[in-house]
PDB file of N, CA and C in Angstrom:
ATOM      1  N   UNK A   1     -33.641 -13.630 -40.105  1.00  0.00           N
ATOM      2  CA  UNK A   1     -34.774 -14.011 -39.278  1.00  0.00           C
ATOM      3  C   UNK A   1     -34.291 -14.105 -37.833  1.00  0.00           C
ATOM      4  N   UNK A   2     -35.041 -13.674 -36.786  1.00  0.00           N
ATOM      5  CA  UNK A   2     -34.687 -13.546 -35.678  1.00  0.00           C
ATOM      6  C   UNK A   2     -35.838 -14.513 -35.025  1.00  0.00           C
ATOM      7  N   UNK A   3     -34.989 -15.480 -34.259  1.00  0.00           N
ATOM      8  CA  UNK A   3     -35.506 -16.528 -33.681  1.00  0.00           C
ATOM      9  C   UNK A   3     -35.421 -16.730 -32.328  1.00  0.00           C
ATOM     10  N   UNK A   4     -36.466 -16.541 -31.436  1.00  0.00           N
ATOM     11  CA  UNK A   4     -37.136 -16.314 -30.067  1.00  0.00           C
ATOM     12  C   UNK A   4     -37.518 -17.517 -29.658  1.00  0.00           C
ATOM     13  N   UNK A   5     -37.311 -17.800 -28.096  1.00  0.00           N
ATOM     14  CA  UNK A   5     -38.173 -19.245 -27.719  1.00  0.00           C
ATOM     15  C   UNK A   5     -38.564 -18.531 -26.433  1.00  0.00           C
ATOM     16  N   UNK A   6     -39.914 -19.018 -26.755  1.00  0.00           N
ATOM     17  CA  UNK A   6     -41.398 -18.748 -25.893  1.00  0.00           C
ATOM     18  C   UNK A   6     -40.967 -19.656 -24.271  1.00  0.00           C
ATOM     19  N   UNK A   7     -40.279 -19.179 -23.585  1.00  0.00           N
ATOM     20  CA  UNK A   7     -40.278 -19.507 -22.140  1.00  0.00           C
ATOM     21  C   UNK A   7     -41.483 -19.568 -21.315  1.00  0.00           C
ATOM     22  N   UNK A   8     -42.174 -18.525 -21.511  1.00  0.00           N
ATOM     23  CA  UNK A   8     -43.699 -18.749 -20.497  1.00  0.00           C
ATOM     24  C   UNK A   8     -44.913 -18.206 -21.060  1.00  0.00           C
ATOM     25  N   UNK A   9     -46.054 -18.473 -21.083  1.00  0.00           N
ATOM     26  CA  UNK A   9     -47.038 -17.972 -22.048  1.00  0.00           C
ATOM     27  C   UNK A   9     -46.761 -16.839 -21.967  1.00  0.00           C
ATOM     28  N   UNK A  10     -46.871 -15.970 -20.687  1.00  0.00           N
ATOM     29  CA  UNK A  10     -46.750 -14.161 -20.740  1.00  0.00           C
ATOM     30  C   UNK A  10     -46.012 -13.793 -21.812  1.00  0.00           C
ATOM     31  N   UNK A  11     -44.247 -14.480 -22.170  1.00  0.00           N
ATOM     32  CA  UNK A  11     -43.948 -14.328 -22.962  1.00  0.00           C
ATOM     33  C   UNK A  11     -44.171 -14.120 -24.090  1.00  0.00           C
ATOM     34  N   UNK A  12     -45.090 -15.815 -24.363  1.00  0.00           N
ATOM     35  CA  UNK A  12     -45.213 -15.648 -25.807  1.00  0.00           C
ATOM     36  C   UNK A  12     -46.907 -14.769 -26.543  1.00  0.00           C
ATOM     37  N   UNK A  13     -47.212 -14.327 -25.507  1.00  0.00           N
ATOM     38  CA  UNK A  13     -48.383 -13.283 -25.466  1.00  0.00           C
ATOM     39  C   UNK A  13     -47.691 -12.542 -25.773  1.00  0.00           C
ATOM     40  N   UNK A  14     -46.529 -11.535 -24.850  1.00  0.00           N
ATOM     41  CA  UNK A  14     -45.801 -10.687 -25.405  1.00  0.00           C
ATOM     42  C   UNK A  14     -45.091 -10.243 -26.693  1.00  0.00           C
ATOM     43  N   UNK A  15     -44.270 -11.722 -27.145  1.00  0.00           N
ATOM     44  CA  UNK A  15     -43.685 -11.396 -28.452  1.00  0.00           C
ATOM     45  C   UNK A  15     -45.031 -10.839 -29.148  1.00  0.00           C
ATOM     46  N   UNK A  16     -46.066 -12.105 -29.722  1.00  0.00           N
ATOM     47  CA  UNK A  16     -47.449 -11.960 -30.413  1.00  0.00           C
ATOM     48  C   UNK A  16     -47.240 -10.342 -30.802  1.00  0.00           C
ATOM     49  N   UNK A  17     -47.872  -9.991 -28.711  1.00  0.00           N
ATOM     50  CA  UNK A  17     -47.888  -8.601 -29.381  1.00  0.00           C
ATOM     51  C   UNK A  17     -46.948  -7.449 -29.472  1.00  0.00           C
ATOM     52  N   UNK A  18     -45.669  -7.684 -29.901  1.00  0.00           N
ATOM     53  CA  UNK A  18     -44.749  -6.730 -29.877  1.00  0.00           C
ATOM     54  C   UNK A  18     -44.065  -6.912 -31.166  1.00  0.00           C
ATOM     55  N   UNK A  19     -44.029  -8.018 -31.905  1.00  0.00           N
ATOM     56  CA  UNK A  19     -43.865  -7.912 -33.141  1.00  0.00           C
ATOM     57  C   UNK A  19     -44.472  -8.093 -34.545  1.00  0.00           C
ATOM     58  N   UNK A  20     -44.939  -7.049 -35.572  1.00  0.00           N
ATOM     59  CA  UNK A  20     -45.760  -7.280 -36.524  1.00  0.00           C
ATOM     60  C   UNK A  20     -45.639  -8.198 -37.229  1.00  0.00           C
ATOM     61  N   UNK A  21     -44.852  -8.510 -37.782  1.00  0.00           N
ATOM     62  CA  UNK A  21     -44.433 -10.081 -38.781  1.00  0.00           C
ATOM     63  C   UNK A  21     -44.030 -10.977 -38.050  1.00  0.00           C
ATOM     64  N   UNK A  22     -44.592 -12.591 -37.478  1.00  0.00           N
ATOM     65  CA  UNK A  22     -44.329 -13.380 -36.631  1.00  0.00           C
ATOM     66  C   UNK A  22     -44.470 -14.727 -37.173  1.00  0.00           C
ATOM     67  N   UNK A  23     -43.928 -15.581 -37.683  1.00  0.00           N
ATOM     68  CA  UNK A  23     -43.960 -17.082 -37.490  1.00  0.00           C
ATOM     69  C   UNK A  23     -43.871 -17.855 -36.206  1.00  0.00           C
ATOM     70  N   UNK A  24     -44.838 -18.576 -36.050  1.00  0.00           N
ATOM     71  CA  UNK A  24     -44.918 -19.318 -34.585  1.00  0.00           C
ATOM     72  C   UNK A  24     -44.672 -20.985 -34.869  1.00  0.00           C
ATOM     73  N   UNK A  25     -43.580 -21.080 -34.293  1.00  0.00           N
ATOM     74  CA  UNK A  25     -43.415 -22.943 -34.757  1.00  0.00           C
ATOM     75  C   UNK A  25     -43.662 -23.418 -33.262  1.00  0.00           C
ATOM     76  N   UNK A  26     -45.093 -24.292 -33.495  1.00  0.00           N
ATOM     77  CA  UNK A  26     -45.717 -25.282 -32.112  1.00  0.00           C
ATOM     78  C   UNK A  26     -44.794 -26.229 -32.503  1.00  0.00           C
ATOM     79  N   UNK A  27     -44.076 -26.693 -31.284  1.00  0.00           N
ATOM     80  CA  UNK A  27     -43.707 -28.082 -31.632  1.00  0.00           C
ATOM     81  C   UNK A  27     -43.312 -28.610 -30.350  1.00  0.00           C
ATOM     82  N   UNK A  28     -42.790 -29.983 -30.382  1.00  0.00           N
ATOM     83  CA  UNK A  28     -42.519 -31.133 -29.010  1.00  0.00           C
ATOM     84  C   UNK A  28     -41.069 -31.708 -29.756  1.00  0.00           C
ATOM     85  N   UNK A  29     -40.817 -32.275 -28.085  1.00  0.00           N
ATOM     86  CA  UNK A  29     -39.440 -33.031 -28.559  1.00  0.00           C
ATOM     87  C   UNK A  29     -40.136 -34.553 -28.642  1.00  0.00           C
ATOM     88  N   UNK A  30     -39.118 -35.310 -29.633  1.00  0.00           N
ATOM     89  CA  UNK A  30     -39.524 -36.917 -29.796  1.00  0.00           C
ATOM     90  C   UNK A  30     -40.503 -36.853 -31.086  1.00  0.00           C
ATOM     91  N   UNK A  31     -40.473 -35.761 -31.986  1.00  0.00           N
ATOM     92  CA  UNK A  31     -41.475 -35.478 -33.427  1.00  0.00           C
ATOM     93  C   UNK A  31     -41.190 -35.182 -34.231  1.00  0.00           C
ATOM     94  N   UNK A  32     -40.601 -36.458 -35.046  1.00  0.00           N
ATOM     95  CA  UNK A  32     -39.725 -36.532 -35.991  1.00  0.00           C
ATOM     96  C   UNK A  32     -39.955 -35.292 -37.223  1.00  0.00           C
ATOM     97  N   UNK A  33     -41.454 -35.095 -37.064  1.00  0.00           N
ATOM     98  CA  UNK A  33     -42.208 -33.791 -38.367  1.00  0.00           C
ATOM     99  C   UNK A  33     -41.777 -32.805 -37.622  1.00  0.00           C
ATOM    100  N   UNK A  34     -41.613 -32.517 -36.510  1.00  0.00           N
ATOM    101  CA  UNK A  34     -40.830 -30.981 -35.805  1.00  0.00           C
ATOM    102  C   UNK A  34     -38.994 -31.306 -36.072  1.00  0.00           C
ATOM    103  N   UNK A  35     -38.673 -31.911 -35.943  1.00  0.00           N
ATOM    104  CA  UNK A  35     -37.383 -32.068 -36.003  1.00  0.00           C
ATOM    105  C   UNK A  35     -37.019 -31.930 -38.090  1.00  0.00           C
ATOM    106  N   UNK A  36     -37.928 -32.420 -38.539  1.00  0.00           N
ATOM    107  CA  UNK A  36     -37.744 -32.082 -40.037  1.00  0.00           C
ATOM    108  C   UNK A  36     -38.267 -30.532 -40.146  1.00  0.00           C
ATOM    109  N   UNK A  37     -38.965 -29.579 -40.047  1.00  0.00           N
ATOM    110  CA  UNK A  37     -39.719 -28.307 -39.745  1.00  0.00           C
ATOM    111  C   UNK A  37     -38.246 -27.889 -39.144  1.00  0.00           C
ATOM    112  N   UNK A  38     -37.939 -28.039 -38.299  1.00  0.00           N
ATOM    113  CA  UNK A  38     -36.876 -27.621 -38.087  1.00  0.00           C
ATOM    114  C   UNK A  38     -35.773 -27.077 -38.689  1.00  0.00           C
ATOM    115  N   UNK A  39     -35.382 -27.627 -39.611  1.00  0.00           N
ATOM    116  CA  UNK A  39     -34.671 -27.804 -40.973  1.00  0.00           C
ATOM    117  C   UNK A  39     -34.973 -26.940 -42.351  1.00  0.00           C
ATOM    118  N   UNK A  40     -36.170 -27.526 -41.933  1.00  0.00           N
ATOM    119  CA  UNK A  40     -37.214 -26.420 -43.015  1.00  0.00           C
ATOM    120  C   UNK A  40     -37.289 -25.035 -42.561  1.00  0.00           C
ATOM    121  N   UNK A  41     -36.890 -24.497 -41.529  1.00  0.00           N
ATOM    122  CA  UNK A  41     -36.759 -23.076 -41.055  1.00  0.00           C
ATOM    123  C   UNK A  41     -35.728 -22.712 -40.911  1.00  0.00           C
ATOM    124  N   UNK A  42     -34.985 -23.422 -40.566  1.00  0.00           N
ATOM    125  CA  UNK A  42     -33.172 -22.937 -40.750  1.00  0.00           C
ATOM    126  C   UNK A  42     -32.892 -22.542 -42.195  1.00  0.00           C
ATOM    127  N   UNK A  43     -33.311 -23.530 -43.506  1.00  0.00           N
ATOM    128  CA  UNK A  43     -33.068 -22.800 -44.226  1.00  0.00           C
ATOM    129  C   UNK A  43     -34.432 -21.753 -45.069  1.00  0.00           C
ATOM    130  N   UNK A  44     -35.483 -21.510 -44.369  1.00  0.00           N
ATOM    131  CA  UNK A  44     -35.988 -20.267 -44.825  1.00  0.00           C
ATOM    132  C   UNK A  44     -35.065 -19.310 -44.272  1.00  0.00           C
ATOM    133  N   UNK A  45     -34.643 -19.392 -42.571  1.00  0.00           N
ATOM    134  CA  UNK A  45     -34.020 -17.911 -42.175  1.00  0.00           C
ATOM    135  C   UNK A  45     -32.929 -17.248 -43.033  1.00  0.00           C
ATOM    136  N   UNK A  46     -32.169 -18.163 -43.864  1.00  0.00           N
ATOM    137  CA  UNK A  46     -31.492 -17.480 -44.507  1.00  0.00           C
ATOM    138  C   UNK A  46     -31.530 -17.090 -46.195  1.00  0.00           C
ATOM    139  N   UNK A  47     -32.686 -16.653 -46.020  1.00  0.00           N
ATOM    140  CA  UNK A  47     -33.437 -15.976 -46.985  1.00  0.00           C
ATOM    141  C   UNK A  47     -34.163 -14.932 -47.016  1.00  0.00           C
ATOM    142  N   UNK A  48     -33.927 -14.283 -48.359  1.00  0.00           N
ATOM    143  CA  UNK A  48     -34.650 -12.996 -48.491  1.00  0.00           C
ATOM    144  C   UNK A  48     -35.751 -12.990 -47.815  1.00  0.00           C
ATOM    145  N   UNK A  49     -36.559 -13.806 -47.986  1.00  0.00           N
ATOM    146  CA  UNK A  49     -38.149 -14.032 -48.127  1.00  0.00           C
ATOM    147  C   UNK A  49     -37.962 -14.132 -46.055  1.00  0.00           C
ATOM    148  N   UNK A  50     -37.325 -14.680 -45.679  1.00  0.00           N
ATOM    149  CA  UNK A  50     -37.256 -14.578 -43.486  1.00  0.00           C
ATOM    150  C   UNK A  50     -36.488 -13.162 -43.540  1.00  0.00           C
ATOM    151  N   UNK A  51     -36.214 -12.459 -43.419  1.00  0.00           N
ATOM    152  CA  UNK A  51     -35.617 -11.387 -43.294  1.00  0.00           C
ATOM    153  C   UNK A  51     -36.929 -10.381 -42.999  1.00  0.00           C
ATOM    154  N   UNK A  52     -36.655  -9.734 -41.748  1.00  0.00           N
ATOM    155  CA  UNK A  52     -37.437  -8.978 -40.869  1.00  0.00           C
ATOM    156  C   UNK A  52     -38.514  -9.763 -40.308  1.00  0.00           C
ATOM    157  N   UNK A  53     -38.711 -11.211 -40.491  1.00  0.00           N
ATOM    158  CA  UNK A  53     -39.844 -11.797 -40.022  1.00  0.00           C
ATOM    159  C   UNK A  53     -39.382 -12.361 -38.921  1.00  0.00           C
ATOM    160  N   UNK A  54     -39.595 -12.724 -37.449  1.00  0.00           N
ATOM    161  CA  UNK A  54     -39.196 -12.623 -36.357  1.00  0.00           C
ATOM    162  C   UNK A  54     -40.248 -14.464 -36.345  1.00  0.00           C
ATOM    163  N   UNK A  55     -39.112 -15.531 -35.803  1.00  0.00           N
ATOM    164  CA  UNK A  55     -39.405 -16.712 -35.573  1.00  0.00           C
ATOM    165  C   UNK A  55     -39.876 -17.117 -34.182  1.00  0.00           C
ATOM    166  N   UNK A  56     -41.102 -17.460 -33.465  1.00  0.00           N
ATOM    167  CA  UNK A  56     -41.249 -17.501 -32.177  1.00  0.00           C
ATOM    168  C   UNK A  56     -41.402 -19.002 -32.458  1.00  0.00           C
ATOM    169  N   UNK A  57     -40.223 -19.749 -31.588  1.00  0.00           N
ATOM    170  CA  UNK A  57     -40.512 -21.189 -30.845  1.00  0.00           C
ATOM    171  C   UNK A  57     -41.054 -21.623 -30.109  1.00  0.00           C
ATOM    172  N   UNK A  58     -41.983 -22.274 -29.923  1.00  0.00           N
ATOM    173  CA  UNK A  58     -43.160 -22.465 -28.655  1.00  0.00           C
ATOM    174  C   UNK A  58     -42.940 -23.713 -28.496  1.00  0.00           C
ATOM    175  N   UNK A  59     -42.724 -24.447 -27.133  1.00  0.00           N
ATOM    176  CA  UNK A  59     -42.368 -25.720 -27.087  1.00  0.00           C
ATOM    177  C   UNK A  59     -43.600 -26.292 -25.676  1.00  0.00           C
ATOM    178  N   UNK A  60     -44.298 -27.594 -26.500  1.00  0.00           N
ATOM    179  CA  UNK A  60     -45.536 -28.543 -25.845  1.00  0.00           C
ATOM    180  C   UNK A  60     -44.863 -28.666 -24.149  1.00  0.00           C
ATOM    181  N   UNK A  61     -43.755 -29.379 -24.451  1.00  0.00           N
ATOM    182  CA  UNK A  61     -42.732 -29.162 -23.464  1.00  0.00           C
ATOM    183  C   UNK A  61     -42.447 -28.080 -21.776  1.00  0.00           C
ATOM    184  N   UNK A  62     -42.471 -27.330 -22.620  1.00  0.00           N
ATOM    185  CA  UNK A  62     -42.158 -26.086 -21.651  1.00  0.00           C
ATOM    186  C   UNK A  62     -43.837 -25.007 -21.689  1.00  0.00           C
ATOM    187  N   UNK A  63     -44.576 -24.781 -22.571  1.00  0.00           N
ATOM    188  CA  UNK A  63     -45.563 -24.092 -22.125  1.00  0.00           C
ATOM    189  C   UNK A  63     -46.714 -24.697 -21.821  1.00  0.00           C
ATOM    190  N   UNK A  64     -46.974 -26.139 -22.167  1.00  0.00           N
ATOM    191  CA  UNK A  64     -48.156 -26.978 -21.526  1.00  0.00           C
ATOM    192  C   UNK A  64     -48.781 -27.725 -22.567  1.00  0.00           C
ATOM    193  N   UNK A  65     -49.520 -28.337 -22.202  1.00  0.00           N
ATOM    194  CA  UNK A  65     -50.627 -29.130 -23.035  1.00  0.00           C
ATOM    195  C   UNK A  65     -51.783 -27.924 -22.693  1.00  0.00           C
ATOM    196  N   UNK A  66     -52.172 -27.623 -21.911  1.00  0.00           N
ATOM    197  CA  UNK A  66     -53.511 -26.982 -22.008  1.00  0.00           C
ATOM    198  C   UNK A  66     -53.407 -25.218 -22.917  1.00  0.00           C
ATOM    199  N   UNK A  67     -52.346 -25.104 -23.012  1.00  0.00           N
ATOM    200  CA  UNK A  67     -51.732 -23.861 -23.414  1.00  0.00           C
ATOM    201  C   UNK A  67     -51.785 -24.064 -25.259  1.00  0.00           C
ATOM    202  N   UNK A  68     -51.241 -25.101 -25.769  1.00  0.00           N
ATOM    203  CA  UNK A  68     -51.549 -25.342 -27.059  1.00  0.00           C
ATOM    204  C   UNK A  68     -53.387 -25.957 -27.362  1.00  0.00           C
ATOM    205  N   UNK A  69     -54.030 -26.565 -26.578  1.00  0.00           N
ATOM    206  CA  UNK A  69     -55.298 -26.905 -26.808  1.00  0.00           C
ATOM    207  C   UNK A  69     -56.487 -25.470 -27.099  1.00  0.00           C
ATOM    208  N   UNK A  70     -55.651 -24.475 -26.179  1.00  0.00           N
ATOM    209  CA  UNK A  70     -56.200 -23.217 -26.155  1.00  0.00           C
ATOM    210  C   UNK A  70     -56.574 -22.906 -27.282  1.00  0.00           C
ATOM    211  N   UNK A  71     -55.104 -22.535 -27.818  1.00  0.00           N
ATOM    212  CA  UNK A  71     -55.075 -22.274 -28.849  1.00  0.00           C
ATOM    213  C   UNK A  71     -55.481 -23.292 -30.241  1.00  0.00           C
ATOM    214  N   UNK A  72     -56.312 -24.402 -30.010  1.00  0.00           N
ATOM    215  CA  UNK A  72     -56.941 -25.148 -31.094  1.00  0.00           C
ATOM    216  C   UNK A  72     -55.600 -26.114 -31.764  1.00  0.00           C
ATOM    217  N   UNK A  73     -54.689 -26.149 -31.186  1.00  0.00           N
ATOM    218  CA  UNK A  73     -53.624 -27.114 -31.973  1.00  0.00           C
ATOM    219  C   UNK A  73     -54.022 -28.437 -31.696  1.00  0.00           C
ATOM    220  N   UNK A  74     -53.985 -28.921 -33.231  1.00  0.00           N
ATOM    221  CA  UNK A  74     -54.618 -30.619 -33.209  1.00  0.00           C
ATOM    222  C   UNK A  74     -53.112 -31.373 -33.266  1.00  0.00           C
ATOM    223  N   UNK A  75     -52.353 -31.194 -34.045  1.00  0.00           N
ATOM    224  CA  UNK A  75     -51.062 -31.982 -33.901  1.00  0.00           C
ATOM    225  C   UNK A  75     -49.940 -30.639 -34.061  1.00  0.00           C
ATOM    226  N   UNK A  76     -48.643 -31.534 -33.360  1.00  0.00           N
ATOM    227  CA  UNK A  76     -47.239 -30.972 -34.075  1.00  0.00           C
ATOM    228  C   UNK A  76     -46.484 -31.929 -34.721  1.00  0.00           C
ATOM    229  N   UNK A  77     -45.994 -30.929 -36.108  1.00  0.00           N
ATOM    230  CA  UNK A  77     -45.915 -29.624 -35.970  1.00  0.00           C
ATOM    231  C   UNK A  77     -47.105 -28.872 -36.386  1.00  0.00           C
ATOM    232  N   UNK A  78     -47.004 -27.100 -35.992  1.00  0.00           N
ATOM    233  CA  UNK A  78     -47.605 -26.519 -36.823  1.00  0.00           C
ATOM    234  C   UNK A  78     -47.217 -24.869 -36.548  1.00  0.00           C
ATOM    235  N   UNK A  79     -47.803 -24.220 -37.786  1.00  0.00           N
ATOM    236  CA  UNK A  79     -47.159 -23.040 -37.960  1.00  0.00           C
ATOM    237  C   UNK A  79     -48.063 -22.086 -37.734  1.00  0.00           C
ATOM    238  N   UNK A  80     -47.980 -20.753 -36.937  1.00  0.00           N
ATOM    239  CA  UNK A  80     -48.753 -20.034 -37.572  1.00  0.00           C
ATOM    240  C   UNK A  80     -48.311 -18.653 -37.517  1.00  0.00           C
ATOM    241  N   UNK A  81     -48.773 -18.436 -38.642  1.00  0.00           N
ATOM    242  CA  UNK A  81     -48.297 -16.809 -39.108  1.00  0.00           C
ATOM    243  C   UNK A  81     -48.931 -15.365 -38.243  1.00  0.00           C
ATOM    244  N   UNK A  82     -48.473 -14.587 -37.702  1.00  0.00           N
ATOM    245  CA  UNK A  82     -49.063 -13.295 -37.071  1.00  0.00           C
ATOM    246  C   UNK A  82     -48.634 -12.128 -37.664  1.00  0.00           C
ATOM    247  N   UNK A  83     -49.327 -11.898 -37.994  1.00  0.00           N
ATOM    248  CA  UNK A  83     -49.360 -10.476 -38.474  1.00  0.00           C
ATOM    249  C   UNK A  83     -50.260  -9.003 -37.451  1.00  0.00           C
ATOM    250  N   UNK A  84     -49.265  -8.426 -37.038  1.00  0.00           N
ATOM    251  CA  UNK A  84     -50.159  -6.881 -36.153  1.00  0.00           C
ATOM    252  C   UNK A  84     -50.706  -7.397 -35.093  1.00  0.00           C
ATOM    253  N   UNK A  85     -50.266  -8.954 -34.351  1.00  0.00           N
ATOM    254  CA  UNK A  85     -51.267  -9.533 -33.291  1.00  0.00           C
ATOM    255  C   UNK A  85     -52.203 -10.730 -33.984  1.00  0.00           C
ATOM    256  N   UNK A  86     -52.769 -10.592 -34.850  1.00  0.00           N
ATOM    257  CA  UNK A  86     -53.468 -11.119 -35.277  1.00  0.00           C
ATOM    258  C   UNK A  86     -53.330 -12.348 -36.471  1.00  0.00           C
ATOM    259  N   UNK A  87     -54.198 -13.206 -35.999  1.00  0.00           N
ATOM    260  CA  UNK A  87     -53.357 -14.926 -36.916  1.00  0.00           C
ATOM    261  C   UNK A  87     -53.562 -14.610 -38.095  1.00  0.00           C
ATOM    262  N   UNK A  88     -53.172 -14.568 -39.336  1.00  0.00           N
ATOM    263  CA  UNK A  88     -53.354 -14.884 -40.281  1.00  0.00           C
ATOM    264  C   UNK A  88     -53.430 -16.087 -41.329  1.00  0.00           C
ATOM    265  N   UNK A  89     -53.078 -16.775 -41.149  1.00  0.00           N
ATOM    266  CA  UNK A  89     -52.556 -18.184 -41.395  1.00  0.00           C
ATOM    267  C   UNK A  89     -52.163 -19.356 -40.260  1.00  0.00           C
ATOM    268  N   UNK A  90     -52.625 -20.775 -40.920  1.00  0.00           N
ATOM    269  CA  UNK A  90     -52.018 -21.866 -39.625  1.00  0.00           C
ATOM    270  C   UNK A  90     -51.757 -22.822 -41.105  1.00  0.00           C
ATOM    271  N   UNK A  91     -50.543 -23.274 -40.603  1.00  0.00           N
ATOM    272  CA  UNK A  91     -50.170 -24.490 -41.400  1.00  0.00           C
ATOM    273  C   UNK A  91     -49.470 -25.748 -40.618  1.00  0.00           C
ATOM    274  N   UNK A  92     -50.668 -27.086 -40.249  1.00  0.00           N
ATOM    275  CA  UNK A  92     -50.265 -28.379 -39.753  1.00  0.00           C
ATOM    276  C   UNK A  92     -49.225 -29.225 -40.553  1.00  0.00           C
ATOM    277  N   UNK A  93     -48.672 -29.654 -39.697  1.00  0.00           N
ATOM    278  CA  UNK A  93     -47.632 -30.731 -40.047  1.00  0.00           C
ATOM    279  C   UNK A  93     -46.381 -29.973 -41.085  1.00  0.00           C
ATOM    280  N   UNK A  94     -45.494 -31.089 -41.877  1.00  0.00           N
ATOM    281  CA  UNK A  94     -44.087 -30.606 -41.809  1.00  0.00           C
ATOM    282  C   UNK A  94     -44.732 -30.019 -43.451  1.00  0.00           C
ATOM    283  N   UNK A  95     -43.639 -28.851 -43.469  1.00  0.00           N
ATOM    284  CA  UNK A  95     -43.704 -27.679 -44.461  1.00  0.00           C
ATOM    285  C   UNK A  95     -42.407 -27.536 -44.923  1.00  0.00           C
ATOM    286  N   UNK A  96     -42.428 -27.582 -46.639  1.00  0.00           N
ATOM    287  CA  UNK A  96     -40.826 -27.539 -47.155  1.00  0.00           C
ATOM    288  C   UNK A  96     -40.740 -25.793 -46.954  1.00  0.00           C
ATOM    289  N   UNK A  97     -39.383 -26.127 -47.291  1.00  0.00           N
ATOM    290  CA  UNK A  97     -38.842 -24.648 -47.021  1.00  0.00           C
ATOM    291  C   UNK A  97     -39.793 -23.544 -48.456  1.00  0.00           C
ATOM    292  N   UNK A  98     -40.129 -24.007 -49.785  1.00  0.00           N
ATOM    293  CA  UNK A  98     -40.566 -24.039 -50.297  1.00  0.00           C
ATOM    294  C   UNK A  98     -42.423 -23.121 -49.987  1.00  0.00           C
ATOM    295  N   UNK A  99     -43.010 -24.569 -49.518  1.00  0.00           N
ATOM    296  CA  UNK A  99     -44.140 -23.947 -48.862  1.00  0.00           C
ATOM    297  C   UNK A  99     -43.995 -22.919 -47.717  1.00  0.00           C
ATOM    298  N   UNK A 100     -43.392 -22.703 -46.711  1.00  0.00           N
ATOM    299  CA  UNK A 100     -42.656 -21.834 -45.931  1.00  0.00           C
ATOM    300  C   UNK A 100     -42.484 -20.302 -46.354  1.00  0.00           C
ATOM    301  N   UNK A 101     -41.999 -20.375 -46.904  1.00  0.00           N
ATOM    302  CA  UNK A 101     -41.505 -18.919 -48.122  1.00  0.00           C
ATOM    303  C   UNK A 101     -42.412 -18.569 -48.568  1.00  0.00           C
ATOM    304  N   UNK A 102     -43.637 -19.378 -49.737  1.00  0.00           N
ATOM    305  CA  UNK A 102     -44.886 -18.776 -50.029  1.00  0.00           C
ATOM    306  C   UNK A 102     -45.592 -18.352 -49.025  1.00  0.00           C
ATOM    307  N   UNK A 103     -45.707 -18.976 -47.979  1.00  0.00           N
ATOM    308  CA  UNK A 103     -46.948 -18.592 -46.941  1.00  0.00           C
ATOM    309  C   UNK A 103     -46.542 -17.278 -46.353  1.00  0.00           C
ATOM    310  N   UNK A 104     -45.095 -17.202 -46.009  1.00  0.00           N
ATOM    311  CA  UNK A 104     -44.363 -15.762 -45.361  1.00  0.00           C
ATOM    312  C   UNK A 104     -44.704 -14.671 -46.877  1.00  0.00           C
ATOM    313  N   UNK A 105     -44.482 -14.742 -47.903  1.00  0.00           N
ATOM    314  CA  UNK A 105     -44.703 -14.155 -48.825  1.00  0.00           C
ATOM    315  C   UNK A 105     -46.437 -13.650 -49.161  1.00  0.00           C
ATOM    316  N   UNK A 106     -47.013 -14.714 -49.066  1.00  0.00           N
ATOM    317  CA  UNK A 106     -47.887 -14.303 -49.163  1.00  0.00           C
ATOM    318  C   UNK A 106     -48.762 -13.543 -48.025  1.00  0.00           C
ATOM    319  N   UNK A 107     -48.827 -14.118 -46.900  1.00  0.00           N
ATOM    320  CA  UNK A 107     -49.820 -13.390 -45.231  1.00  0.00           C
ATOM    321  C   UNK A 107     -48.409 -12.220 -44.639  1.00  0.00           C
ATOM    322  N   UNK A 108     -47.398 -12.592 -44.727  1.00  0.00           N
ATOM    323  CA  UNK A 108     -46.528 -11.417 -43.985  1.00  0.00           C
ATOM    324  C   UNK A 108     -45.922 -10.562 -44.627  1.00  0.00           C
ATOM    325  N   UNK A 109     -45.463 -10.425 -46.159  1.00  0.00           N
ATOM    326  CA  UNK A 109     -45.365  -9.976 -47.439  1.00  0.00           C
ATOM    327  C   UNK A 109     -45.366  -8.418 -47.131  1.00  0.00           C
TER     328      UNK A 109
END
């Protein structure tokens, strides 16, 4: 799994659209459910099931509050899956590595 952090929206507009299989982890520092998510993606990446799926980090932090509201985020953490540009999936709050793997399996598959 190849893991990207979203420096400026243009950016993370860009990844969106430049790579077909995309996990997007919203998250903030000081959130204890991002800091566990965290964990929970380190060990999906080293798995069959993350392999060719490209990890974009988006941080509350560095791209804004009005930048995640945009996009409809009610809390972090949360996940969401892109496929071809387009969302396929959102999953709030912390996700075992477990649930993680099904959701990549199943929308990016």
């Amino acid at each position: 799994m190849q893991i990207i952090e979203a420096g400026t929206t243009d950016h993370f507009h860009q990844v969106v659209a430049t790579h077909p299989r995309l996990l997007v982890d919203f998250h903030k520092d000081q959130c204890p459910g991002c800091r566990m998510l965290a964990l929970s993606l380190q060990r999906v990446a080293g798995t069959a099931v993350g392999q060719g799926v490209v990890l974009l980090r988006a941080q509350l932090e560095v791209l804004g509050e009005p930048f995640f509201k945009a996009l409809a985020l009610r809390q972090t953490p949360t996940l969401i899956l892109f496929r071809d540009g387009g969302e396929v999936a959102r999953l709030a709050g912390y996700q075992t590595p477990v649930q993680i793997e099904a959701a990549i399996a199943r929308f990016l598959g």
